[in-house]
N, C-alpha and C. Protein backbone atom coordinates (compact mmCIF):
# COMPACT_ATOMS: atom_id res chain seq x y z
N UNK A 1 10.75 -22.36 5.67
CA UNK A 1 10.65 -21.20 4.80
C UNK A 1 9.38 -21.27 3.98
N UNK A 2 8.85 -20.12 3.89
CA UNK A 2 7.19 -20.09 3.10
C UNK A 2 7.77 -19.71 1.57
N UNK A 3 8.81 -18.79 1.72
CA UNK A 3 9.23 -18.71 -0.20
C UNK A 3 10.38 -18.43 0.23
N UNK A 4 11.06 -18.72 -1.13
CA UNK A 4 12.34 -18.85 -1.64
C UNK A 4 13.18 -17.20 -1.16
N UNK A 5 12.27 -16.46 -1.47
CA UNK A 5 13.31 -14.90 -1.19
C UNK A 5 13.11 -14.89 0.12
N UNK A 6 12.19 -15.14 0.99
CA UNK A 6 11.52 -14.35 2.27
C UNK A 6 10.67 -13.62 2.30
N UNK A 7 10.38 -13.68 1.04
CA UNK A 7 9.08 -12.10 1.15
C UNK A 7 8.20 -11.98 2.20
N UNK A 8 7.91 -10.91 2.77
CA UNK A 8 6.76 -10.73 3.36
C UNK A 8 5.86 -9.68 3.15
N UNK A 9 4.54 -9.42 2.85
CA UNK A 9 3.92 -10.63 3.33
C UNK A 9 3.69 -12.26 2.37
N UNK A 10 3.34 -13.24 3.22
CA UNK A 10 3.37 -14.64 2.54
C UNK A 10 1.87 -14.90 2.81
N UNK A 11 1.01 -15.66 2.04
CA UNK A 11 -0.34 -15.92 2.51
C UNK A 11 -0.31 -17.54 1.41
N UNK A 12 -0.30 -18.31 2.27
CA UNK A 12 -0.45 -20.53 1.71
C UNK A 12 -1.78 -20.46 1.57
N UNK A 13 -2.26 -20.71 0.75
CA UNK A 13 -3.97 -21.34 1.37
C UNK A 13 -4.58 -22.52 0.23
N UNK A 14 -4.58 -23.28 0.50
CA UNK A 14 -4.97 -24.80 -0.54
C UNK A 14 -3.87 -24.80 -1.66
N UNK A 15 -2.62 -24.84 -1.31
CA UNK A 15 -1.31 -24.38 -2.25
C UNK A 15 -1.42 -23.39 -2.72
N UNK A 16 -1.94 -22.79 -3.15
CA UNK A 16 -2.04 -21.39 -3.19
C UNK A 16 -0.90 -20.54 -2.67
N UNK A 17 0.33 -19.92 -3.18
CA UNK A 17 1.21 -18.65 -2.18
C UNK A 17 1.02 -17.71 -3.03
N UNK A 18 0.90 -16.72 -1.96
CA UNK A 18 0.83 -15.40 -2.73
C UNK A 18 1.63 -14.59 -1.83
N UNK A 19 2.40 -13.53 -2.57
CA UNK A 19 3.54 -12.59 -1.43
C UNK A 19 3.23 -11.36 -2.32
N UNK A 20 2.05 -10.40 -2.75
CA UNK A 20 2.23 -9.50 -2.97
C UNK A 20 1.17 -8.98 -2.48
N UNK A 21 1.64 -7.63 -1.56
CA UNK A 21 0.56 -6.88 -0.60
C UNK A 21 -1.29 -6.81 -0.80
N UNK A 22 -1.24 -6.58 -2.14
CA UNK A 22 -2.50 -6.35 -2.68
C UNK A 22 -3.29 -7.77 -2.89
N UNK A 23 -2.40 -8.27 -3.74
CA UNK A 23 -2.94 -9.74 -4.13
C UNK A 23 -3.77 -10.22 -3.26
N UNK A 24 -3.63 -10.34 -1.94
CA UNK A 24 -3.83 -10.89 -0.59
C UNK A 24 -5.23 -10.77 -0.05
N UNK A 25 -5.23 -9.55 -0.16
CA UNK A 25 -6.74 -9.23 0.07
C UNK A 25 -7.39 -9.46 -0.62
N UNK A 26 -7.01 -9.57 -2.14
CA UNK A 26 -8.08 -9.23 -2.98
C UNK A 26 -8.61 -11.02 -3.16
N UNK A 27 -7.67 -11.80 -3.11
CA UNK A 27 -7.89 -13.40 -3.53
C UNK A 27 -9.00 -13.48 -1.96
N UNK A 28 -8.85 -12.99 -0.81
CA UNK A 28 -9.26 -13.50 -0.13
C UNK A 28 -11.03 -12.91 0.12
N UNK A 29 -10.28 -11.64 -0.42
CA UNK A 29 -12.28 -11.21 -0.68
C UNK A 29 -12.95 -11.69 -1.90
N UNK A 30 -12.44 -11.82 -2.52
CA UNK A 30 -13.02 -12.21 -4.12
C UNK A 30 -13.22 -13.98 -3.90
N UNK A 31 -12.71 -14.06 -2.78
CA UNK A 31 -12.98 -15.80 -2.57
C UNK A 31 -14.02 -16.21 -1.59
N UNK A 32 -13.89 -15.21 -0.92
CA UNK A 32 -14.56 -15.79 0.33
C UNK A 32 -15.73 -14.53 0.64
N UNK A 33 -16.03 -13.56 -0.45
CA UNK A 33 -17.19 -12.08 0.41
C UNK A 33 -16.86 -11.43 -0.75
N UNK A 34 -17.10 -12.21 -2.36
CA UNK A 34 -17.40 -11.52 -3.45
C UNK A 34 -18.33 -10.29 -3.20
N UNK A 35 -19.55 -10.82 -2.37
CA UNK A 35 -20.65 -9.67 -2.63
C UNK A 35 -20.30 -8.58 -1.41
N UNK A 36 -19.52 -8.49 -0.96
CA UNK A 36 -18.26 -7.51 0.07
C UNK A 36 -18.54 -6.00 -0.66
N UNK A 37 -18.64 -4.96 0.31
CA UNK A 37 -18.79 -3.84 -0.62
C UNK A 37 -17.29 -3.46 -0.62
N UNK A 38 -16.38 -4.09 -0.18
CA UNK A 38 -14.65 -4.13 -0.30
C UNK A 38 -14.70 -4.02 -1.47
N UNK A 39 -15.37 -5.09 -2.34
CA UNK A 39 -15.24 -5.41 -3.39
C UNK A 39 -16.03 -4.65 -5.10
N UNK A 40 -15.94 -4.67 -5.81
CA UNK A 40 -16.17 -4.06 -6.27
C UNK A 40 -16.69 -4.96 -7.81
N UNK A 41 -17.85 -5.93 -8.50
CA UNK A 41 -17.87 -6.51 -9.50
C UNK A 41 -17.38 -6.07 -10.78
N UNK A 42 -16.95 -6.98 -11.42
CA UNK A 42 -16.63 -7.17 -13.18
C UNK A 42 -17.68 -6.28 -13.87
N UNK A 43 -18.85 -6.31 -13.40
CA UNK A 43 -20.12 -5.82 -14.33
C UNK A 43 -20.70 -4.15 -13.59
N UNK A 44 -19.63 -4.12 -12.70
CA UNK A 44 -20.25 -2.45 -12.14
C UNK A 44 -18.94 -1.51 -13.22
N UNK A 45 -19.58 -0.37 -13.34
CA UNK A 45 -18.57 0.14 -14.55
C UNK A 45 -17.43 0.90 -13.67
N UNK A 46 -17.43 0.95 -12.41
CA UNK A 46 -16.61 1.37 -11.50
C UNK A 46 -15.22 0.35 -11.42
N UNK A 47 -15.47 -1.05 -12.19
CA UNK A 47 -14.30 -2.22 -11.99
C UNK A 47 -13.29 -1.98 -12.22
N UNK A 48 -12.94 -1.41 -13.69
CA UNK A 48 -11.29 -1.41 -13.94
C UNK A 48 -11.06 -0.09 -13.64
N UNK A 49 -11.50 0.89 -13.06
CA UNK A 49 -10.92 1.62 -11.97
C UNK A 49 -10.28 1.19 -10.70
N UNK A 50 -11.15 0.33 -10.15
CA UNK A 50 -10.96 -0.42 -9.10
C UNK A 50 -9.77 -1.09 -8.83
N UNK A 51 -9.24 -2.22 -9.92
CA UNK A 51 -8.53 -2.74 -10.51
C UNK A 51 -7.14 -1.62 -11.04
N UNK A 52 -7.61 -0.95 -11.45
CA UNK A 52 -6.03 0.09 -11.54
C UNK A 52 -5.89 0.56 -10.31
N UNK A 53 -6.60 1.24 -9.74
CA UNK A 53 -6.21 1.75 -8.39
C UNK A 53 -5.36 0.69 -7.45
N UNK A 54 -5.47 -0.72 -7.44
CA UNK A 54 -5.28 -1.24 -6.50
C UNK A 54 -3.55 -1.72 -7.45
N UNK A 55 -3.92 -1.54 -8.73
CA UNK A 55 -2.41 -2.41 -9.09
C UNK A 55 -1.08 -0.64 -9.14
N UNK A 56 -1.97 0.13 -8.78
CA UNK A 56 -1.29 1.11 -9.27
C UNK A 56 -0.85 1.16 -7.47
N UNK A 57 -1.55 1.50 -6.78
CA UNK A 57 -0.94 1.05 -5.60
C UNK A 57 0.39 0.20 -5.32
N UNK A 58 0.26 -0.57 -5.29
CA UNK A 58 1.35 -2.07 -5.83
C UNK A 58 2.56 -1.56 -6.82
N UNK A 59 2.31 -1.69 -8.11
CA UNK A 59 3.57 -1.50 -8.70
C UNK A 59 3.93 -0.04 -9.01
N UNK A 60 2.92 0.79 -8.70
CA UNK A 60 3.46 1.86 -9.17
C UNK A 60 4.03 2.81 -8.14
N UNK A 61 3.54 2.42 -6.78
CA UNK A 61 3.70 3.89 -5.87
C UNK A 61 4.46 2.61 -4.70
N UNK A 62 4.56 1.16 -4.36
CA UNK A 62 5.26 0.84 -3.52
C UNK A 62 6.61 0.03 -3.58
N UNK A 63 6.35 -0.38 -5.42
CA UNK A 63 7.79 -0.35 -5.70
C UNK A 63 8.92 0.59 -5.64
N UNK A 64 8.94 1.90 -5.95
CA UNK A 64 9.77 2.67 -5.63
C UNK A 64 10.26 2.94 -4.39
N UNK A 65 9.06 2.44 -3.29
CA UNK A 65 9.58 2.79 -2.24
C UNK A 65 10.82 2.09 -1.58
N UNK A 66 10.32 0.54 -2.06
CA UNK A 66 11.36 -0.68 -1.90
C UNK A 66 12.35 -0.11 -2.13
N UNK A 67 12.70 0.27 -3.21
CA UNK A 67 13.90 0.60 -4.54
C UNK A 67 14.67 1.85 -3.36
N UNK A 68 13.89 2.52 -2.96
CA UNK A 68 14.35 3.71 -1.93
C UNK A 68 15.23 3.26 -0.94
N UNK A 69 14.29 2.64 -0.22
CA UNK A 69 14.63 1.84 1.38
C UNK A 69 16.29 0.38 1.10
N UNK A 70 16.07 0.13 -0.14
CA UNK A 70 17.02 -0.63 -0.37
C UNK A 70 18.69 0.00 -0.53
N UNK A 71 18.50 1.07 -1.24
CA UNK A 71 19.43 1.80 -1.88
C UNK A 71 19.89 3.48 -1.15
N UNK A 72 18.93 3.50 -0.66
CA UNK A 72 18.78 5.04 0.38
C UNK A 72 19.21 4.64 1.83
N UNK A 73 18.37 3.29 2.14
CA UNK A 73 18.66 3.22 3.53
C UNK A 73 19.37 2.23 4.04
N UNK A 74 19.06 0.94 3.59
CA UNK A 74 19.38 -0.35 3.77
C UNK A 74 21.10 -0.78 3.71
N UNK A 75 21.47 -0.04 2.21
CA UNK A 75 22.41 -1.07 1.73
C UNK A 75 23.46 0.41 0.85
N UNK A 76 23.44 1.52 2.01
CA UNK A 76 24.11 2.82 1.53
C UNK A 76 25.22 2.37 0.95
N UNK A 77 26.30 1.58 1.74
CA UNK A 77 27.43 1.36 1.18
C UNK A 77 28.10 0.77 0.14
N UNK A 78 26.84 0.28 -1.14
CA UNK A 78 27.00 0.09 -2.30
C UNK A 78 27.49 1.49 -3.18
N UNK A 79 26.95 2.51 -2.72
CA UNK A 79 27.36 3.58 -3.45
C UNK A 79 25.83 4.34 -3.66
N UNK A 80 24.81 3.77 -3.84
CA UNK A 80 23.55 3.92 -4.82
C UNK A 80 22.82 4.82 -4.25
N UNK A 81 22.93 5.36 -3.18
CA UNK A 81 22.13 6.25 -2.37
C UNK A 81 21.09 7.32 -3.28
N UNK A 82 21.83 8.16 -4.11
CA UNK A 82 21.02 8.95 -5.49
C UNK A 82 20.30 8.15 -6.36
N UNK A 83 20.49 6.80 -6.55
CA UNK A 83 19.55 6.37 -7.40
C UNK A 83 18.10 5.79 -6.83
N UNK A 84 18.31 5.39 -5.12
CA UNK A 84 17.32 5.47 -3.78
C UNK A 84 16.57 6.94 -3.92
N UNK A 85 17.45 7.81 -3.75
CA UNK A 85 16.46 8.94 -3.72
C UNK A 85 15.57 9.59 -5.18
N UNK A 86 16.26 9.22 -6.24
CA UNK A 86 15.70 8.97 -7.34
C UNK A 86 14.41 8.51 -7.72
N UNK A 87 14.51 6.86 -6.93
CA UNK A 87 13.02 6.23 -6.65
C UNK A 87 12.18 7.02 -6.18
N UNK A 88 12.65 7.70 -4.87
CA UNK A 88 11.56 8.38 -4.01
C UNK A 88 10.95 8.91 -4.42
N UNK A 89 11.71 10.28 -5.45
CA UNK A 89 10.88 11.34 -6.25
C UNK A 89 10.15 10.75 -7.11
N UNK A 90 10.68 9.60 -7.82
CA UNK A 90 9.94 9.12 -8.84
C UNK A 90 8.41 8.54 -7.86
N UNK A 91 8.45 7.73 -6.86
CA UNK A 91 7.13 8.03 -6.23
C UNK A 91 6.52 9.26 -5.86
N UNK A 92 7.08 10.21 -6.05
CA UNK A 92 6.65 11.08 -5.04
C UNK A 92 5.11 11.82 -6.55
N UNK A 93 6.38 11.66 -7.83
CA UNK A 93 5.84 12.22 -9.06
C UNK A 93 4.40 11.63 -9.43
N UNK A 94 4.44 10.31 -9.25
CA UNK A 94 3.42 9.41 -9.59
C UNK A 94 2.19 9.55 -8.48
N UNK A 95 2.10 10.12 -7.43
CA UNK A 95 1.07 10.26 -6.78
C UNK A 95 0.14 11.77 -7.28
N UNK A 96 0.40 12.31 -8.30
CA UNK A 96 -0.50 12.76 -9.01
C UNK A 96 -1.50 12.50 -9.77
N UNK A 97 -1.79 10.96 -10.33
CA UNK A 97 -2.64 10.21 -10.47
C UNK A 97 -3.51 10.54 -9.07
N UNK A 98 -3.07 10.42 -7.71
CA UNK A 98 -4.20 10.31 -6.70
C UNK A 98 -5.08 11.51 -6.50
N UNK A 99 -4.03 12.57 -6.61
CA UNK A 99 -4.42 14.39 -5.96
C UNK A 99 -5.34 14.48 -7.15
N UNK A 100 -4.92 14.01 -8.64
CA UNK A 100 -5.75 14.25 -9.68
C UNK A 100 -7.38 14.07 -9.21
N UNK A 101 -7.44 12.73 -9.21
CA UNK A 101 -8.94 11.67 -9.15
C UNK A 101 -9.23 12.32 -7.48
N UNK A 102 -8.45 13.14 -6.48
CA UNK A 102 -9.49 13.23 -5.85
C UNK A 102 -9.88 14.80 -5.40
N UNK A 103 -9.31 15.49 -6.34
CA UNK A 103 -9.60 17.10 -6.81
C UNK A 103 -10.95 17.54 -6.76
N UNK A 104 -11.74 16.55 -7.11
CA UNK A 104 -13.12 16.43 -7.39
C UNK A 104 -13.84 16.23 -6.01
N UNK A 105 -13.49 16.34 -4.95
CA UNK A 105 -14.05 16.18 -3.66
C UNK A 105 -14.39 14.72 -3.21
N UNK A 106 -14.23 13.49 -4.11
CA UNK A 106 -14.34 12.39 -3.48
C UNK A 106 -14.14 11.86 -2.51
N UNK A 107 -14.45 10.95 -1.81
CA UNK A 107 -14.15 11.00 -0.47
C UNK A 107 -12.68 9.18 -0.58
N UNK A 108 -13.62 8.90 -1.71
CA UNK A 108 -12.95 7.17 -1.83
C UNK A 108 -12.78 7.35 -2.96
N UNK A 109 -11.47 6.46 -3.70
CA UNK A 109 -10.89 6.00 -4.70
C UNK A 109 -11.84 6.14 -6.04
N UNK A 110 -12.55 4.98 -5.51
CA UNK A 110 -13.97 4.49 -6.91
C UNK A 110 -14.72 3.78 -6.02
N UNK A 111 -16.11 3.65 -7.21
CA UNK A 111 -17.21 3.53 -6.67
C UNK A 111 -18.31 3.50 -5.56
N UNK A 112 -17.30 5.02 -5.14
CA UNK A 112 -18.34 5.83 -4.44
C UNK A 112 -18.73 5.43 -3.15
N UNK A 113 -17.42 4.17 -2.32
CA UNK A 113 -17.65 3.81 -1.38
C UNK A 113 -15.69 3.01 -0.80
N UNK A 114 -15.83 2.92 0.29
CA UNK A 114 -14.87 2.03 0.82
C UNK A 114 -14.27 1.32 0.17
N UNK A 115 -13.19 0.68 -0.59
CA UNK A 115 -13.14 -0.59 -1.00
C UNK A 115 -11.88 -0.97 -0.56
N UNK A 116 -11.10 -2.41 -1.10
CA UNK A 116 -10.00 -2.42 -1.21
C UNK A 116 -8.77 -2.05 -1.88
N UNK A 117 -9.46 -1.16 -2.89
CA UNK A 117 -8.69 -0.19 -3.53
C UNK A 117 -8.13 0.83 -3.02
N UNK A 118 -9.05 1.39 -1.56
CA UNK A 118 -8.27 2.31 -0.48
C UNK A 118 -8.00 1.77 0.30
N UNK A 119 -8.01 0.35 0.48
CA UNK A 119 -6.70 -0.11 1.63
C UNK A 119 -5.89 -0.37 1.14
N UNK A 120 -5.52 -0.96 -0.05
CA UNK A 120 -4.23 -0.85 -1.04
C UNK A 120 -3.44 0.34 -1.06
N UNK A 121 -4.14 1.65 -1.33
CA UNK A 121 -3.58 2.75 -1.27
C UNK A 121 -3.24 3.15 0.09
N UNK A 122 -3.95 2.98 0.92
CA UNK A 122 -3.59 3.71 2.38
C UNK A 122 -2.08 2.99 2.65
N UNK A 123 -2.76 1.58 2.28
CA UNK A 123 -0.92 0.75 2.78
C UNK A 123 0.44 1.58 1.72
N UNK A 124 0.11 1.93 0.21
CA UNK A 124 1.26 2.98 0.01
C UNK A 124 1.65 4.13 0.66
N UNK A 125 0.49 4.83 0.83
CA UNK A 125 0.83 6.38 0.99
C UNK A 125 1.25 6.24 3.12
N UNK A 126 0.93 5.14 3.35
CA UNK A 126 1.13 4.73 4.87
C UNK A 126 2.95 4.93 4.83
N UNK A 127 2.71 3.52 4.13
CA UNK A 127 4.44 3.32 3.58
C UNK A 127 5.46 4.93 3.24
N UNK A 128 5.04 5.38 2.88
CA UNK A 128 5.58 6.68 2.41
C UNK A 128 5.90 7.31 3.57
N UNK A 129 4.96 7.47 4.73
CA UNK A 129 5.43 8.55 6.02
C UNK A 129 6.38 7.69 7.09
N UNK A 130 6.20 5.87 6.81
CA UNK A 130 7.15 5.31 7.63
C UNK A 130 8.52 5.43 7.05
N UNK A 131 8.73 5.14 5.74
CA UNK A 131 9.85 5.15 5.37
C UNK A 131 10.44 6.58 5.87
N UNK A 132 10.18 7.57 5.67
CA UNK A 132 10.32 8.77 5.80
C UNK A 132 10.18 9.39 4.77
N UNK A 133 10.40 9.02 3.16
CA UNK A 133 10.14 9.78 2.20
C UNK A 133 9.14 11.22 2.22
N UNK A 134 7.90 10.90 2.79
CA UNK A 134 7.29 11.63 3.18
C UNK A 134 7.41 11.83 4.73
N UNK A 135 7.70 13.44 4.90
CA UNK A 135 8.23 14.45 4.18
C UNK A 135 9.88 14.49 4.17
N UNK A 136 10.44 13.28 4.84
CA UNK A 136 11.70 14.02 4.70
C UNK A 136 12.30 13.91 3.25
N UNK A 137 12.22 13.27 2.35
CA UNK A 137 13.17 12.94 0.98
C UNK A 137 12.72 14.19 -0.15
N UNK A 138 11.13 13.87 -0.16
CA UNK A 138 10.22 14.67 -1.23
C UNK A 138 9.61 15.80 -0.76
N UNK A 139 9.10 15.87 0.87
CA UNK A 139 8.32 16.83 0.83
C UNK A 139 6.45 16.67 1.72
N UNK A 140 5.63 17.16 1.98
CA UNK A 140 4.55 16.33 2.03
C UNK A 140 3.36 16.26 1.27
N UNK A 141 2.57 15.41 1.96
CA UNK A 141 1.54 15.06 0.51
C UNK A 141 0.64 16.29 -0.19
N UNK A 142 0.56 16.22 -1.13
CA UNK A 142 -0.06 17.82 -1.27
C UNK A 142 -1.81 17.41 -0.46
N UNK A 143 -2.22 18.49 -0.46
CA UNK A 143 -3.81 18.88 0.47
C UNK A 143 -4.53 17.74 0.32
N UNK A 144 -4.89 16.98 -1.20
CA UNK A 144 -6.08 16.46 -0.98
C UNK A 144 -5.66 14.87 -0.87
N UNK A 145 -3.78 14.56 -1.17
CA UNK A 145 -3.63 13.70 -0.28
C UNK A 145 -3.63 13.21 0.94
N UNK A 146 -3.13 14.21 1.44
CA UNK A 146 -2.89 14.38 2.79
C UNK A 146 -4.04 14.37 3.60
N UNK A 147 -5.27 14.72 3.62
CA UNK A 147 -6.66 14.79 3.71
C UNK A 147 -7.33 13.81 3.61
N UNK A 148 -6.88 12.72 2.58
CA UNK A 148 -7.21 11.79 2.14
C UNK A 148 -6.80 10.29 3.34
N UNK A 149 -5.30 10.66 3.18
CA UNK A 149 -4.59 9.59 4.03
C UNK A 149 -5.03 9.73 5.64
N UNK A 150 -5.38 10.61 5.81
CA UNK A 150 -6.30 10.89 7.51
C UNK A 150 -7.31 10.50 8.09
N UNK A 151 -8.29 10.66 6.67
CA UNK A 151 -9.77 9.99 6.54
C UNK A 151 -9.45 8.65 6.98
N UNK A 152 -8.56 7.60 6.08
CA UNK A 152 -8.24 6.62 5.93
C UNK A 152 -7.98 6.15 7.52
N UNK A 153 -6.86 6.84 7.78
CA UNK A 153 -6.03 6.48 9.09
C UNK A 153 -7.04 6.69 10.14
N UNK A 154 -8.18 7.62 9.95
CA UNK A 154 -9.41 7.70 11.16
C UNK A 154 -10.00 6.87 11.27
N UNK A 155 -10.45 5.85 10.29
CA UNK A 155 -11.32 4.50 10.12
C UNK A 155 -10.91 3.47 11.51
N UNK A 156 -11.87 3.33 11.97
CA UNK A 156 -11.76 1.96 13.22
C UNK A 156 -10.86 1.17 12.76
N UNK A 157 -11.06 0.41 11.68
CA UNK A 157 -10.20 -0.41 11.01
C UNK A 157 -9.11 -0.45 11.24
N UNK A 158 -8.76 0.55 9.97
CA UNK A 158 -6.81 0.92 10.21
C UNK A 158 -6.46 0.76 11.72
N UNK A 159 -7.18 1.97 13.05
CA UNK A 159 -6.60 1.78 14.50
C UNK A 159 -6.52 0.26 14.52
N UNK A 160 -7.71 -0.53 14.58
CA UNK A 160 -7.75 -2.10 15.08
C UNK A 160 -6.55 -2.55 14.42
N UNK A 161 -6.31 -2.52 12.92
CA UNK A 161 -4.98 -3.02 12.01
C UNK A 161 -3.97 -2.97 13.26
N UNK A 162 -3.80 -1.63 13.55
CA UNK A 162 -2.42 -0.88 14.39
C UNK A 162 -2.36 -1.17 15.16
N UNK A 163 -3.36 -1.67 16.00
CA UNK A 163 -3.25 -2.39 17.57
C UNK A 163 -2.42 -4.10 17.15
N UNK A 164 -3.24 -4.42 16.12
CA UNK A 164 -3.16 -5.57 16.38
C UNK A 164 -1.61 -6.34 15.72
N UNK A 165 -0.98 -5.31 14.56
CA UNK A 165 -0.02 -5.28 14.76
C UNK A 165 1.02 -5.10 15.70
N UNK A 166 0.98 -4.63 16.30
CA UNK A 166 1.70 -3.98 17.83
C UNK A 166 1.69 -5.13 18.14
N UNK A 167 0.87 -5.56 18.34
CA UNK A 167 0.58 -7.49 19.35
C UNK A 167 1.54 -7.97 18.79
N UNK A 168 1.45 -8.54 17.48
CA UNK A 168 2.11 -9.29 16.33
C UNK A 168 3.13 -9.33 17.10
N UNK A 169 3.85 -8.00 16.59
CA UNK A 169 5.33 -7.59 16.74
C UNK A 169 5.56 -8.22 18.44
N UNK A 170 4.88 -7.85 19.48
CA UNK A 170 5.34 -8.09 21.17
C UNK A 170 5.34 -9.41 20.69
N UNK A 171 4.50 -10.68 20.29
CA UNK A 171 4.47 -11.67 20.42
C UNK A 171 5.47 -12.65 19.24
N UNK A 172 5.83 -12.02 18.35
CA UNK A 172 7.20 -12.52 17.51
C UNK A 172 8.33 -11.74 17.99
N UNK A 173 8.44 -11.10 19.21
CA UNK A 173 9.95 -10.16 18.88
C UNK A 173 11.31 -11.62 18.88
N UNK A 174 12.12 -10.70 18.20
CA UNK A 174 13.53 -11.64 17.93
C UNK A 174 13.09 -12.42 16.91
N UNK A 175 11.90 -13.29 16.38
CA UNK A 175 11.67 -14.46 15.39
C UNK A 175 11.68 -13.59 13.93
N UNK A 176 11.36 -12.42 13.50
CA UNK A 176 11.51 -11.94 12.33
C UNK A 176 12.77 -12.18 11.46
N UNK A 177 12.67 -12.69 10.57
CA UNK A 177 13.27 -12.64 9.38
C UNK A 177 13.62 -11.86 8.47
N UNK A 178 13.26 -11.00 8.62
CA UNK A 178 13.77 -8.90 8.09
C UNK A 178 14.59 -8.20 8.29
């Protein structure tokens, strides 16, 4: 066992564990490709944008989803199903922070380029159309999300991500712990 709950994802590295989606990338770019245009410095005034975007990602828009999938889908027969769909909306509410900041025609999060602040986000608003929340619970993303999450999903990247997950999965089937 890599941790005590199971979380996934898990990332060991010189004792080092870390199990939270964002964390992951960011220890590993900020460790290993600081000067990464992923990345985004302390001293560019674009940082604690950067830095909210990516934690707002994380606790604000993929905790609920958990909270959803646990209580909506997972584990109906507790009773809790309304307080699952509860979460949902409550994500669904909080992605007005995104439509807000990108009203303005931006193409990326902050500083005016790629970072890991929109792969943080793509992995929420991703999360959102697997779970189904989007559209079946809430509805779909309004325009300049939705627009947004496409851009994202068009990137070489993300496809390569998606392939290479696919592998993952053929080459662990049955060994998951989920």
């Amino acid at each position: 066992r890599t941790t005590p709950s199971s979380s996934s994802p898990c990332t060991l590295h010189m004792g080092t564990r870390m199990t939270e989606s964002c964390a992951v990338p960011l220890y590993v770019a900020e460790r290993y490709a600081p000067q990464s245009s992923l990345c985004v410095a302390p001293s560019d005034p674009a940082y604690g944008e950067f830095l909210n975007w990516i934690h707002h990602s994380e606790a604000t828009l993929t905790f609920p989803q958990t909270v959803y999938l646990r209580f909506g889908v997972f584990e109906e027969k507790l009773g809790l199903k309304k307080a699952g769909i509860a979460y949902a909306k409550w994500f669904y509410a909080r992605l007005q922070l995104v439509n807000l900041a990108l009203a303005n025609g931006r193409e990326f999060l902050c500083a005016g380029r790629f970072t890991l602040a929109d792969i943080c986000m793509t992995y929420a608003l991703t999360l959102g159309l697997t779970t189904g929340i989007i559209p079946g619970v809430c509805g779909p993303y309004q325009e300049k999300t939705a627009a947004y999450i496409e851009r994202m999903k068009s990137r070489p990247g993300y496809s390569a991500a998606c392939a290479e997950e696919v592998e993952a999965e053929k080459a662990n089937a049955g060994d998951s712990k989920l």
